[in-house]
Protein backbone atom coordinates (compact mmCIF):
# COMPACT_ATOMS: atom_id res chain seq x y z
CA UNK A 1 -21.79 11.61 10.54
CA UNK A 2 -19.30 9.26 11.77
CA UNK A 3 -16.57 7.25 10.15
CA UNK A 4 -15.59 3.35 10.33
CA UNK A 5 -12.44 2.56 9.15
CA UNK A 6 -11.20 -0.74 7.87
CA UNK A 7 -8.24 -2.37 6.83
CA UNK A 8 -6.32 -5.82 7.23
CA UNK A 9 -4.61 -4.61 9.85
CA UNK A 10 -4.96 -1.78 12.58
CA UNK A 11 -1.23 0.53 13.59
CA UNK A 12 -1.48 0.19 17.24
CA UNK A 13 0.65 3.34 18.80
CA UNK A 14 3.48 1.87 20.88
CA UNK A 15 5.71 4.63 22.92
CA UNK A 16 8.73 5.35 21.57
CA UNK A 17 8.13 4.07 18.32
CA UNK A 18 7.21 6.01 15.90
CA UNK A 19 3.96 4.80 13.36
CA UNK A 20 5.39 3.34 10.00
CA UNK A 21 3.84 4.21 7.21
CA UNK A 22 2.18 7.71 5.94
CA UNK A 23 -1.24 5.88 5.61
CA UNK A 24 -1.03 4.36 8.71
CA UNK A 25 -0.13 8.10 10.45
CA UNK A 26 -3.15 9.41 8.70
CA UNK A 27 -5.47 7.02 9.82
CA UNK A 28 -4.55 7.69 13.26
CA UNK A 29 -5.07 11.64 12.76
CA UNK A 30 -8.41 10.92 11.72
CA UNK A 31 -8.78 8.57 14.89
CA UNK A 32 -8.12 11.13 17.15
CA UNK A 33 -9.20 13.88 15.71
CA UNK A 34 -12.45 13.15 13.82
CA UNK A 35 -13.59 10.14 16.72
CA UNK A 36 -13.61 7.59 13.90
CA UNK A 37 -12.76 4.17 14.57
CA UNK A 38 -10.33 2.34 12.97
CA UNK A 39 -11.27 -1.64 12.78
CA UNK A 40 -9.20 -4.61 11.41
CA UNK A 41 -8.02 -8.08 12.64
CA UNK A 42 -5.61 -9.13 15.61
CA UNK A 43 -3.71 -10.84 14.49
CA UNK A 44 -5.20 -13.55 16.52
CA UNK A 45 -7.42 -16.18 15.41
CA UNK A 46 -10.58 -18.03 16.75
CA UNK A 47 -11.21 -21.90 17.28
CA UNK A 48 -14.79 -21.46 18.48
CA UNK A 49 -17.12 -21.15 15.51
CA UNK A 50 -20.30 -20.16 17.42
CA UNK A 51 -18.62 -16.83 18.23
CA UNK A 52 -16.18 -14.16 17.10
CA UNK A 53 -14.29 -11.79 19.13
CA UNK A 54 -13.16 -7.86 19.59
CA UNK A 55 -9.79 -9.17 21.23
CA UNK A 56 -9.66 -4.93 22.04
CA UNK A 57 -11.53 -1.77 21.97
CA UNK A 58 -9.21 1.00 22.97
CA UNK A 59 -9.57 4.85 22.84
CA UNK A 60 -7.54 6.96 21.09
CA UNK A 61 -8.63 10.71 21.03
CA UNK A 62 -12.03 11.14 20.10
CA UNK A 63 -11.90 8.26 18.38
CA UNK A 64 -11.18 4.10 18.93
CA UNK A 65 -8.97 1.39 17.61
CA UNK A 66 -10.73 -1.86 17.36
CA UNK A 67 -9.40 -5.39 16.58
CA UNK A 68 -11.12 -8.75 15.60
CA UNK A 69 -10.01 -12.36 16.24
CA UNK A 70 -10.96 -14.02 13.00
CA UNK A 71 -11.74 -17.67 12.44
CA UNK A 72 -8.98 -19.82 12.25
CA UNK A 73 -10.70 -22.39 9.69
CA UNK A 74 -10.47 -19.49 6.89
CA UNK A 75 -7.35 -17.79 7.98
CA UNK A 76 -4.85 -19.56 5.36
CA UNK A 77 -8.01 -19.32 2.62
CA UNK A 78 -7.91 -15.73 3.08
CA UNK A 79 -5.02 -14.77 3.37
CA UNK A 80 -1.89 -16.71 2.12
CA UNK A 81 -4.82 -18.35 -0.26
CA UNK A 82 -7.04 -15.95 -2.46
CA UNK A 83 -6.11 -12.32 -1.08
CA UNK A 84 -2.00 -12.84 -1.60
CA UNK A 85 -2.04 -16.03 -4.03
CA UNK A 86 -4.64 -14.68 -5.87
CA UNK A 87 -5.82 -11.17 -5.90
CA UNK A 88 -2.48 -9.64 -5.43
CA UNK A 89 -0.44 -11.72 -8.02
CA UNK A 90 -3.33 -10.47 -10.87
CA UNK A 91 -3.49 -6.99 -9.01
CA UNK A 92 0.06 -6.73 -10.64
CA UNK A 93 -0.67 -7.96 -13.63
CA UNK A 94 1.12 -10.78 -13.00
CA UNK A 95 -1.28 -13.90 -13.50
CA UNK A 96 0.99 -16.82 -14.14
CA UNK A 97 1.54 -16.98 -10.21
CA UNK A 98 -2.52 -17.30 -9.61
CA UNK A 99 -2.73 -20.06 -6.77
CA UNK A 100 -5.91 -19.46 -5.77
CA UNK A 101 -8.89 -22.17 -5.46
CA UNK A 102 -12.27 -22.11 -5.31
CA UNK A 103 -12.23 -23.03 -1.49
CA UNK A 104 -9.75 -20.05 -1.06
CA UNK A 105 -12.46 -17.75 -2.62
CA UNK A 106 -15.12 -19.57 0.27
CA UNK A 107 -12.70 -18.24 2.80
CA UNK A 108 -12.33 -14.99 1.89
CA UNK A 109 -16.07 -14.56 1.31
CA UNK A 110 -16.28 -16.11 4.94
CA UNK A 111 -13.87 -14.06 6.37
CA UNK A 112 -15.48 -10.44 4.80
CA UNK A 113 -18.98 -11.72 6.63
CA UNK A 114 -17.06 -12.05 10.03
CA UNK A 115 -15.48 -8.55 9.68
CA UNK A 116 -19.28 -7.25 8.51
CA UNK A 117 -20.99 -9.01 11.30
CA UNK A 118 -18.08 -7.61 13.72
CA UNK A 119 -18.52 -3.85 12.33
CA UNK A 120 -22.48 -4.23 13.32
CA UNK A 121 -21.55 -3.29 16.23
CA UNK A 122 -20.21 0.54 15.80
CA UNK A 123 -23.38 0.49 12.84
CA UNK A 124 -25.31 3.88 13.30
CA UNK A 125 -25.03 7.25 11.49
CA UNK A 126 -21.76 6.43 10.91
CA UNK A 127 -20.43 6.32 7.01
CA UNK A 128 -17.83 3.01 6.37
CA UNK A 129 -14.43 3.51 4.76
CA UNK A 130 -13.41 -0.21 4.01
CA UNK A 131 -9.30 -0.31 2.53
CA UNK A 132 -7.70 -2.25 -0.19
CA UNK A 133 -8.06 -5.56 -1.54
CA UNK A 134 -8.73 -8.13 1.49
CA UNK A 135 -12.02 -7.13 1.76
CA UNK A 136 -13.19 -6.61 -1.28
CA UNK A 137 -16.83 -8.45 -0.58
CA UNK A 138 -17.18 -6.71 2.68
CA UNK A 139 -19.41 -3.92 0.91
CA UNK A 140 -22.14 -6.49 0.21
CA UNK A 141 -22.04 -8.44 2.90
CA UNK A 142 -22.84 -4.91 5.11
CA UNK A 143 -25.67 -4.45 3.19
CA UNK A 144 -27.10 -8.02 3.10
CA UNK A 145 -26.78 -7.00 6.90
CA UNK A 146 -28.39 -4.21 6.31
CA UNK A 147 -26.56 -1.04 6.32
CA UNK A 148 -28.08 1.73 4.15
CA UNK A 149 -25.52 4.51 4.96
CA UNK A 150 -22.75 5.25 2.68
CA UNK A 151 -20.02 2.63 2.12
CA UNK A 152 -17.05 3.63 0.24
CA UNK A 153 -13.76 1.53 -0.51
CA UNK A 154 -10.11 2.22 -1.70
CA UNK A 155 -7.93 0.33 -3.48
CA UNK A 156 -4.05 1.06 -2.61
CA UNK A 157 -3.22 -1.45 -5.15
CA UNK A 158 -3.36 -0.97 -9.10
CA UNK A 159 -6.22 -2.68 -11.24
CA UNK A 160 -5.11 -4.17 -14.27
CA UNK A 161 -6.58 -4.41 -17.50
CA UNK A 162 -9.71 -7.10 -18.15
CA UNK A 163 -8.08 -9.50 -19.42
CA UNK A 164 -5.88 -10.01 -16.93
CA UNK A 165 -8.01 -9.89 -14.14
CA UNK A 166 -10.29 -12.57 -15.56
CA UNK A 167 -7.76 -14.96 -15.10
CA UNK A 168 -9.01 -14.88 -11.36
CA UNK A 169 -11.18 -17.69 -10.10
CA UNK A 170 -14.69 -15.65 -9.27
CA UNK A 171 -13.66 -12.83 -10.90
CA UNK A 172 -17.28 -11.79 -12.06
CA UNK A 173 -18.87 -12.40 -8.63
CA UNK A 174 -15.96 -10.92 -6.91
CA UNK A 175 -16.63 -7.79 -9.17
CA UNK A 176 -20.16 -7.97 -9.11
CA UNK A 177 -20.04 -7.86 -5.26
CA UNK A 178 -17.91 -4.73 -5.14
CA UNK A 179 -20.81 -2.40 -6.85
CA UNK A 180 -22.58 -2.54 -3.34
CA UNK A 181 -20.12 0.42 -2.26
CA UNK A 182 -21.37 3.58 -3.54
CA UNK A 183 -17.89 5.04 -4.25
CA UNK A 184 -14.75 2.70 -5.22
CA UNK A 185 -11.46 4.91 -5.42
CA UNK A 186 -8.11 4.42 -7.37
CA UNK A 187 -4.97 5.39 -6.77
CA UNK A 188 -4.72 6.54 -11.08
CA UNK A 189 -7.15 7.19 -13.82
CA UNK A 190 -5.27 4.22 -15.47
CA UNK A 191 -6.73 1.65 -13.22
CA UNK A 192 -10.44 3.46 -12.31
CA UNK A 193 -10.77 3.08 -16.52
CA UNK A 194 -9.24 -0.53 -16.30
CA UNK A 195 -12.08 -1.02 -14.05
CA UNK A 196 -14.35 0.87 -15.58
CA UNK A 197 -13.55 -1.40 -18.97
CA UNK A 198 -13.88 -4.54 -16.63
CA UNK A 199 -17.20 -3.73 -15.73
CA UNK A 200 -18.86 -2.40 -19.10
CA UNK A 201 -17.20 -5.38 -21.56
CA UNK A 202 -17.51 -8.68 -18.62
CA UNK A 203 -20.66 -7.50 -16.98
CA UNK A 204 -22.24 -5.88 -19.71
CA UNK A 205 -22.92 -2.53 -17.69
CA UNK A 206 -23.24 0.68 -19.09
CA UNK A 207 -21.25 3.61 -18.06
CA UNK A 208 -21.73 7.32 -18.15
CA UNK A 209 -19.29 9.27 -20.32
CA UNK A 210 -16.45 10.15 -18.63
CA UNK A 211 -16.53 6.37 -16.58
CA UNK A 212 -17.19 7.57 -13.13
CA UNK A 213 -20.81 6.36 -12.51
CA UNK A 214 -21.77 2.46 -13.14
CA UNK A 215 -25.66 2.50 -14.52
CA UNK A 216 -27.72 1.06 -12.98
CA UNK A 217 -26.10 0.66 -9.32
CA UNK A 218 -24.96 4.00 -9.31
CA UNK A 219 -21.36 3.33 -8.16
CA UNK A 220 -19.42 6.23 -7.97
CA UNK A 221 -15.86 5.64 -10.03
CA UNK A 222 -12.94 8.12 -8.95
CA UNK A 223 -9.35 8.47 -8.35
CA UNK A 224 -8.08 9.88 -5.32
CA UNK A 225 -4.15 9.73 -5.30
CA UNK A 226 -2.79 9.10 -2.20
CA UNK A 227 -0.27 11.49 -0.70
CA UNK A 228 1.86 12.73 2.14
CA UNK A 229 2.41 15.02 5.08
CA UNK A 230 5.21 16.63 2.92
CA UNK A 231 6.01 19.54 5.57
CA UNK A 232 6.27 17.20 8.52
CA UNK A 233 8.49 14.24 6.43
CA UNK A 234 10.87 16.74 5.37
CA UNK A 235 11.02 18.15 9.25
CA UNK A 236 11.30 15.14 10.70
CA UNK A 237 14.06 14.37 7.70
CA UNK A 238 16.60 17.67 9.40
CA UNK A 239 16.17 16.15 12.99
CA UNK A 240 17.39 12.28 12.31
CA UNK A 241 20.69 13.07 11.57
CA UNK A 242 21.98 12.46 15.34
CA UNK A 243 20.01 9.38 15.03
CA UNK A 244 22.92 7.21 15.38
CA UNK A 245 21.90 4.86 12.51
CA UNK A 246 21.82 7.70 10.29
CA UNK A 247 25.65 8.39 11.46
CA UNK A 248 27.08 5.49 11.28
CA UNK A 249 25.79 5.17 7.60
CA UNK A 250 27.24 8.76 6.82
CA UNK A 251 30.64 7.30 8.96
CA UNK A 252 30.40 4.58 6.59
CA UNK A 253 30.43 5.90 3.51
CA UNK A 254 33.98 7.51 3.78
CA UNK A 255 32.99 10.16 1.18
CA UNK A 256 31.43 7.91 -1.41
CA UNK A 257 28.15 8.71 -2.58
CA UNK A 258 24.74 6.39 -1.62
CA UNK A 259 21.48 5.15 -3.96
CA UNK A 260 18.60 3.74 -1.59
CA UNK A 261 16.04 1.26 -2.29
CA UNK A 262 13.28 0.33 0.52
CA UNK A 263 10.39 -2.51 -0.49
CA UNK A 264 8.82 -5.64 0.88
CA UNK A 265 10.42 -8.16 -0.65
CA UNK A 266 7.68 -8.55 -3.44
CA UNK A 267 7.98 -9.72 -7.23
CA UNK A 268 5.87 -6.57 -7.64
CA UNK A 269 9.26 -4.40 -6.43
CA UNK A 270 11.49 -5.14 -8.92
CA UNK A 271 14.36 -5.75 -6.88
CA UNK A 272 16.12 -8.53 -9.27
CA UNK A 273 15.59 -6.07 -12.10
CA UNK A 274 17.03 -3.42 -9.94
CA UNK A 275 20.46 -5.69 -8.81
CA UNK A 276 20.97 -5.99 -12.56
CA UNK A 277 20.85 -2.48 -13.12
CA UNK A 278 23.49 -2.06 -10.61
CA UNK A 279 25.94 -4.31 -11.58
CA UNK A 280 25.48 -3.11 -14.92
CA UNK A 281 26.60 0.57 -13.78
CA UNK A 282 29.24 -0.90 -11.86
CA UNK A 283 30.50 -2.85 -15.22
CA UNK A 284 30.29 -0.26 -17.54
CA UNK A 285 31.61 2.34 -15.56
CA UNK A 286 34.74 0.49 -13.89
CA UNK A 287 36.75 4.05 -12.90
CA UNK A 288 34.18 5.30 -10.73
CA UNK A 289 34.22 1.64 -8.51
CA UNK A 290 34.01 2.59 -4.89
CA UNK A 291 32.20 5.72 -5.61
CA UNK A 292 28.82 4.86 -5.29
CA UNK A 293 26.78 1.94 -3.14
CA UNK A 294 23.36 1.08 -2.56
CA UNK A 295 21.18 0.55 0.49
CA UNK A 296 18.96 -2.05 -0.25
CA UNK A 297 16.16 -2.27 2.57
CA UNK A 298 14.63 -5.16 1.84
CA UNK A 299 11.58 -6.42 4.55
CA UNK A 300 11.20 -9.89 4.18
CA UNK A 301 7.32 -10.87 3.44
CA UNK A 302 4.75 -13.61 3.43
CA UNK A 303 7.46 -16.16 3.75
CA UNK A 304 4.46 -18.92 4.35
CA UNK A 305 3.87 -18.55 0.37
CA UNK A 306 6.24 -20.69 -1.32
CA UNK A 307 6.57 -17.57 -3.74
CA UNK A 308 7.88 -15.08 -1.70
CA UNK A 309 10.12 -17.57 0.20
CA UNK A 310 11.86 -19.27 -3.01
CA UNK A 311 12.00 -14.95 -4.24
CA UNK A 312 14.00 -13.92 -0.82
CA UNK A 313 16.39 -16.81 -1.57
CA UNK A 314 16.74 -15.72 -4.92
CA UNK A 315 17.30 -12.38 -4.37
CA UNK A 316 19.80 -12.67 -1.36
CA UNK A 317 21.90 -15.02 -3.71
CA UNK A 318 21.77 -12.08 -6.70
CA UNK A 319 23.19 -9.69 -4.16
CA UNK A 320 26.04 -12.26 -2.89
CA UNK A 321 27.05 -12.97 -6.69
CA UNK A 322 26.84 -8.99 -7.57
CA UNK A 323 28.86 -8.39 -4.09
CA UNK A 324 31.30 -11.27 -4.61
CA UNK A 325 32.47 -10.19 -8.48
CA UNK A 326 32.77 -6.49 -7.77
CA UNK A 327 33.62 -5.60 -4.01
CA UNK A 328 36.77 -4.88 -2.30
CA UNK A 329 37.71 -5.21 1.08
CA UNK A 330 36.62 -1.60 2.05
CA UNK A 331 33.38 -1.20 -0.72
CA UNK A 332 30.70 -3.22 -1.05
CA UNK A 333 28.23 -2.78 -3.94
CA UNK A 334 25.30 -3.27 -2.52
CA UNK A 335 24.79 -3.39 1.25
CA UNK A 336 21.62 -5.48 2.06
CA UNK A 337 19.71 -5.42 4.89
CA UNK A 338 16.26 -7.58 6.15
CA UNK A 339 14.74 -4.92 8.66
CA UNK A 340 12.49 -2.15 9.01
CA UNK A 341 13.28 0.99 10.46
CA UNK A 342 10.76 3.75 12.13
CA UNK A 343 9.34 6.60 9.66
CA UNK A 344 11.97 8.66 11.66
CA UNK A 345 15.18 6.84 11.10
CA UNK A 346 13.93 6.33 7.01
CA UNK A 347 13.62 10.18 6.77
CA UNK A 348 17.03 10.54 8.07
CA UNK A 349 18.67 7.47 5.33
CA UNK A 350 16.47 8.97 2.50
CA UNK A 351 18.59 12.37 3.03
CA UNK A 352 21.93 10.79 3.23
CA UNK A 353 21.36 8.75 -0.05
CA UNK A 354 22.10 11.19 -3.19
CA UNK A 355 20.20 8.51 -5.19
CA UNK A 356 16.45 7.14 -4.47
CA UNK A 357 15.46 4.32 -6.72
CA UNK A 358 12.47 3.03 -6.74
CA UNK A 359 11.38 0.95 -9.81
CA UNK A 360 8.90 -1.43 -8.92
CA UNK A 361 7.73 -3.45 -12.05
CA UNK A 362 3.83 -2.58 -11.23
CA UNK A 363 2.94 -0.73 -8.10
CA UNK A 364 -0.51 1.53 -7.27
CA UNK A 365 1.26 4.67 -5.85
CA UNK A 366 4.75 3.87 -3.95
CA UNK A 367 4.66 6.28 -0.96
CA UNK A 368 8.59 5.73 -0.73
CA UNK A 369 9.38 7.77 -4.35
CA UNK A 370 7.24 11.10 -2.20
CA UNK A 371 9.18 10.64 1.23
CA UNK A 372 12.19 10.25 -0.38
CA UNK A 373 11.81 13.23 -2.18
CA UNK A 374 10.52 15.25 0.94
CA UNK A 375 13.41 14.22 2.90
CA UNK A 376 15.78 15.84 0.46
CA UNK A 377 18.05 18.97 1.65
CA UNK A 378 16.28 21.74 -0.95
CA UNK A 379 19.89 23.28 -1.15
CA UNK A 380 21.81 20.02 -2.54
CA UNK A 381 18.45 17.65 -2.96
CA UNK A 382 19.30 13.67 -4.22
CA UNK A 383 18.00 12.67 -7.61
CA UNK A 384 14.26 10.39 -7.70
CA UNK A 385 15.02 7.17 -10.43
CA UNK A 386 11.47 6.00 -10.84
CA UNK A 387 9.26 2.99 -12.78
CA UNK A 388 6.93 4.68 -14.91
CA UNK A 389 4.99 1.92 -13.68
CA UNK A 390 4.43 3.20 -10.18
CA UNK A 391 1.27 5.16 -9.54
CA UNK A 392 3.98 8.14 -8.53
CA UNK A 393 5.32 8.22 -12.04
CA UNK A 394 1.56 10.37 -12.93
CA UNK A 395 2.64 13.06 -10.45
CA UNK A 396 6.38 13.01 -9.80
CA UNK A 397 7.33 12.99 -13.74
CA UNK A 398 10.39 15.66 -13.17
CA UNK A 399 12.68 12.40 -11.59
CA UNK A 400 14.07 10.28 -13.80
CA UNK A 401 11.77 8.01 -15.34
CA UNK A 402 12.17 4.62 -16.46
CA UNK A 403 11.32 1.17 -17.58
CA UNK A 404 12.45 -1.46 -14.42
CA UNK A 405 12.59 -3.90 -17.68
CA UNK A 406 15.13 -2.44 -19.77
CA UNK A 407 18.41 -3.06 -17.40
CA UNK A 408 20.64 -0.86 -19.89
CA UNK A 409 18.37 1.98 -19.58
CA UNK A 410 18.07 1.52 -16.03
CA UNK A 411 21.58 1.57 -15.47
CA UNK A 412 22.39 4.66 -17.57
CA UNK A 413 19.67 6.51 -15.29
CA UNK A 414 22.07 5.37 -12.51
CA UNK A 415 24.86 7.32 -14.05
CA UNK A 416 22.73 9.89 -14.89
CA UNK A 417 21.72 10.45 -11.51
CA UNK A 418 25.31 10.18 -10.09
CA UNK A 419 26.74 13.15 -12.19
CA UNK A 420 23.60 15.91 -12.49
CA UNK A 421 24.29 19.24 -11.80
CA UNK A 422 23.52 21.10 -9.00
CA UNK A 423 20.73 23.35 -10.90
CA UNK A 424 19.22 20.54 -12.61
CA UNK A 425 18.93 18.51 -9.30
CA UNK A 426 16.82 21.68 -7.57
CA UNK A 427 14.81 22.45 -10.36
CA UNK A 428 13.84 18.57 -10.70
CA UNK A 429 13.41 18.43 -6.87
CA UNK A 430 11.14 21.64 -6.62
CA UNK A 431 8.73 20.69 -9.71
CA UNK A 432 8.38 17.32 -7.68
CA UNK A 433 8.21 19.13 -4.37
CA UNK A 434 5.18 21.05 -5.54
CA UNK A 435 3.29 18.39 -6.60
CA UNK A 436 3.53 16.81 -3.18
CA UNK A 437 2.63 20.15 -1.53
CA UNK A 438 -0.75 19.93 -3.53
CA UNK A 439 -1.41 16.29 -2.93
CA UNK A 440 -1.05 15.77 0.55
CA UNK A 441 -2.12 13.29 2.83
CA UNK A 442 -4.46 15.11 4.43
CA UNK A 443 -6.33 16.26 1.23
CA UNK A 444 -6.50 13.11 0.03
CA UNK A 445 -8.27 11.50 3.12
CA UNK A 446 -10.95 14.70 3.22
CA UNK A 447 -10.97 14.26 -0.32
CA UNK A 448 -12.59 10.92 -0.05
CA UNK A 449 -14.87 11.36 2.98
CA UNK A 450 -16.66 14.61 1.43
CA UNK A 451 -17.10 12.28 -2.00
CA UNK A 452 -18.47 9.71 -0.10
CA UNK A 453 -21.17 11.58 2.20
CA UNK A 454 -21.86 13.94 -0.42
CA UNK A 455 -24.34 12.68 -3.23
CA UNK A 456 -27.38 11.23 -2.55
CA UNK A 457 -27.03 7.50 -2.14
CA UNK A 458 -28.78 4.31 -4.06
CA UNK A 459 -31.59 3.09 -2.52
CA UNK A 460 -31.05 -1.01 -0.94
CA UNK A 461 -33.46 -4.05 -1.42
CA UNK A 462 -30.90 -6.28 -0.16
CA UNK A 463 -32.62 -8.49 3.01
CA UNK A 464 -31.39 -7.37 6.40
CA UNK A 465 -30.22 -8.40 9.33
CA UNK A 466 -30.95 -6.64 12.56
CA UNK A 467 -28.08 -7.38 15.13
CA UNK A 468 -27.90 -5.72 18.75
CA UNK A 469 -25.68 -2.45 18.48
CA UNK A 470 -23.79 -1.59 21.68
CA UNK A 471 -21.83 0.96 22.35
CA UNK A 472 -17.90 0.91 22.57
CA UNK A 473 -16.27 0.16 25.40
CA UNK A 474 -12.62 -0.22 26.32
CA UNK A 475 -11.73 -3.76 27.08
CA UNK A 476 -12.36 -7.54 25.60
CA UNK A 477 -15.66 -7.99 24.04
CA UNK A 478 -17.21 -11.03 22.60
CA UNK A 479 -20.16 -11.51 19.81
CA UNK A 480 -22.04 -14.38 20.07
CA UNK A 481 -23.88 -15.35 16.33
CA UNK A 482 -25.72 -18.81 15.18
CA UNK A 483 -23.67 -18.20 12.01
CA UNK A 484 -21.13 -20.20 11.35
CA UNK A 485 -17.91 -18.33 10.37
């Protein structure tokens, strides 16, 4: 059986530049190695409404990436609208910054039936994998088309507790829609019970006991952790130091130790929280000024939603006023930079740094705490400072835990970190080490697939569609429907 990927957005190989992002890089093994496609949007978007697009169908392996143009009318809906003003903000547990509207909850329902009608085409044997919280709807609207094979879908993000999540516009019939995939997976426990608590005390649905089967649709409930290639981070980690980023930071430092941070600039992150912390340190321990900095990576994100943009000002102006009362003309406190670097050149800054911190206020994993840790030298390995309330914290509980919250705390970790021992540092390192060994990314993915095509599925009354299926071909497509988008 087959496998259809999809996400918001596909990683398109470029030469010479290496894939960011451990999910991405496993999607792409599967791609080549399995022949499953990988399907998500353009980036481009459609003025005709009588038709969508496949702006590309390319080979890759055994497999194929493919891309749709989706409709411009419901671009902003979806996107800046319910998916990022709306699902993500209560995703996070952070409902005060709900934006969405009702029409932004049209769009994205609009938008999920263009990206079902597109994947109609690659519809056959084939089992679909649908990714994280844009398409949330897209399991329903693939059987109202009607696919009877097994659709499973993953959410990278946390799920909150009921209460919060209610304060979503839809939220029932967004939930409701979501029981059309026969297995939903969660990064935690913690969020598959949230949901599990969602769906028995809103929807009145009955559970069995351990909450991993929905009665009556028979939707599979599970966590599947996501992990890393551990082995090939930490080689790729011993090569980058000639990458001449990497030196220059080590030239830099002029014997002075490093923390690094790397996040989207996101209110989920932390990073405020995080600056506070630091200058705390810095203030409370004035003798060892100079002797430690941090590398704050910082990728600036959605800056079309007027919260994110009014959040990069904010922070950059923290960072001047923490960098204007404590540094010197040769130390800065914290050195701040807007840009991503390749998986290669990260591996290489994560070693350098003798500090990671990564203390997001509410995250579903953080892939960042497990490369930073597989990065480390094992004979003089950096110190992990981690939010408990990162989906990391369940597995990675030998680095430092803490609450992002509690800047004192936080900042005591910091010295903490900064003066551990030798011993303690490897024996933290290795207990962590071991858990990523177990979890990797490669487990996880097979992990999922197997759950998916393995029981037998719910049988589907939904009314179907029957749309022409043709086979992939390299090149610029086009799908011509009566349905508006």
């Amino acid at each position: 059986m087959g496998i259809i990927l999809v996400s918001n957005r596909v990683a398109i190989p470029q030469a010479n530049m290496p894939i960011q992002g451990g999910v991405a890089s496993a999607l792409l093994d599967a791609v080549e190695k399995s022949g499953a496609i990988w399907v998500g949007s353009s980036g481009r978007l459609s003025d005709d409404p009588r038709k969508q697009a496949f702006a590309e169908i390319r080979a890759l392996g055994t497999g194929a990436l493919a891309t749709v143009d989706l409709p411009r009318a419901h671009y902003a809906g979806f996107y800046e609208g319910f998916a990022n003003s709306g699902l993500w903000p209560v995703l996070h547990s952070r409902p005060d910054l709900v934006r969405a509207t009702e029409q932004d909850y049209d769009s994205y329902c609009a938008i999920n039936r263009t990206m079902a009608r597109g994947l109609m085409r690659f519809n056959s044997d084939s089992l679909f994998w649908i990714h994280d919280y844009h398409f949330l709807t897209l399991g329903q609207e693939l059987r109202r088309l009607g696919v009877t094979q097994p659709v499973g879908f993953f959410l990278h993000t946390p799920f909150p507790q009921r209460s919060i999540f209610a304060a979503l516009p839809r939220h029932r019939e967004l939930v409701k829609s979501m029981l059309a995939y026969d297995l939903i997976g969660f990064q935690t426990e913690d969020d598959q019970e949230n949901f599990a608590n969602y769906v028995r005390r809103e929807l009145g649905l009955s559970l069995d006991a351990d909450k991993s089967l929905v009665i009556p649709t028979k939707t599979r409930l599970a966590a599947f952790p996501i992990g890393i290639d551990a082995a090939a981070f930490a080689e790729r980690a011993t090569k980058a130091g000639a990458r001449p980023e990497v030196a220059r930071l080590r030239a830099s430092l002029y014997g002075a130790k490093l923390a690094i941070g790397v996040d989207r600039i996101d209110y989920s992150k932390g990073l405020e929280n995080r600056f506070r912390a630091f200058d705390q340190f810095i203030q409370t321990n004035p003798r060892l000024k100079g002797e430690l900095s941090l590398l704050q990576i910082a990728i600036p994100s959605r800056s079309a939603i007027e919260t994110y943009s009014r959040l990069q000002r904010d922070v950059a102006r923290l960072v001047g006023e923490i960098n204007g009362r404590h540094g010197e003309v040769d130390w800065v406190p914290i050195r701040y930079v807007n840009k991503g670097f390749d998986q290669l050149t990260l591996a290489g800054l994560y070693r350098t740094a003798q500090i990671g911190l990564v203390t997001p206020l509410h995250d579903g994993m953080n892939l960042v705490a497990k490369e930073y840790v597989a990065a480390q030298n094992p004979l003089d390995p950096g110190v992990l400072v981690l939010s408990a309330f990162a989906g990391a914290a369940k597995q990675l509980d030998a680095a430092l835990l803490v609450n992002p919250h509690d800047i004192e705390a936080s900042s005591r970790a910091i010295g903490q970190a900064l003066v551990m021992s030798a011993d303690e540092r490897r024996e933290r390192w290795q207990a962590m080490m071991t858990k990523l060994e177990e979890s990797s990314l490669g487990s996880w993915f097979s992990d999922f697939v197997s759950s998916l095509a393995g029981p037998a599925k719910k049988q589907r009354t939904l009314p179907a569609a029957k749309p022409e299926r043709l086979p992939v071909k390299s090149g610029r497509i086009e799908l011509a429907t009566a349905e508006s988008s």
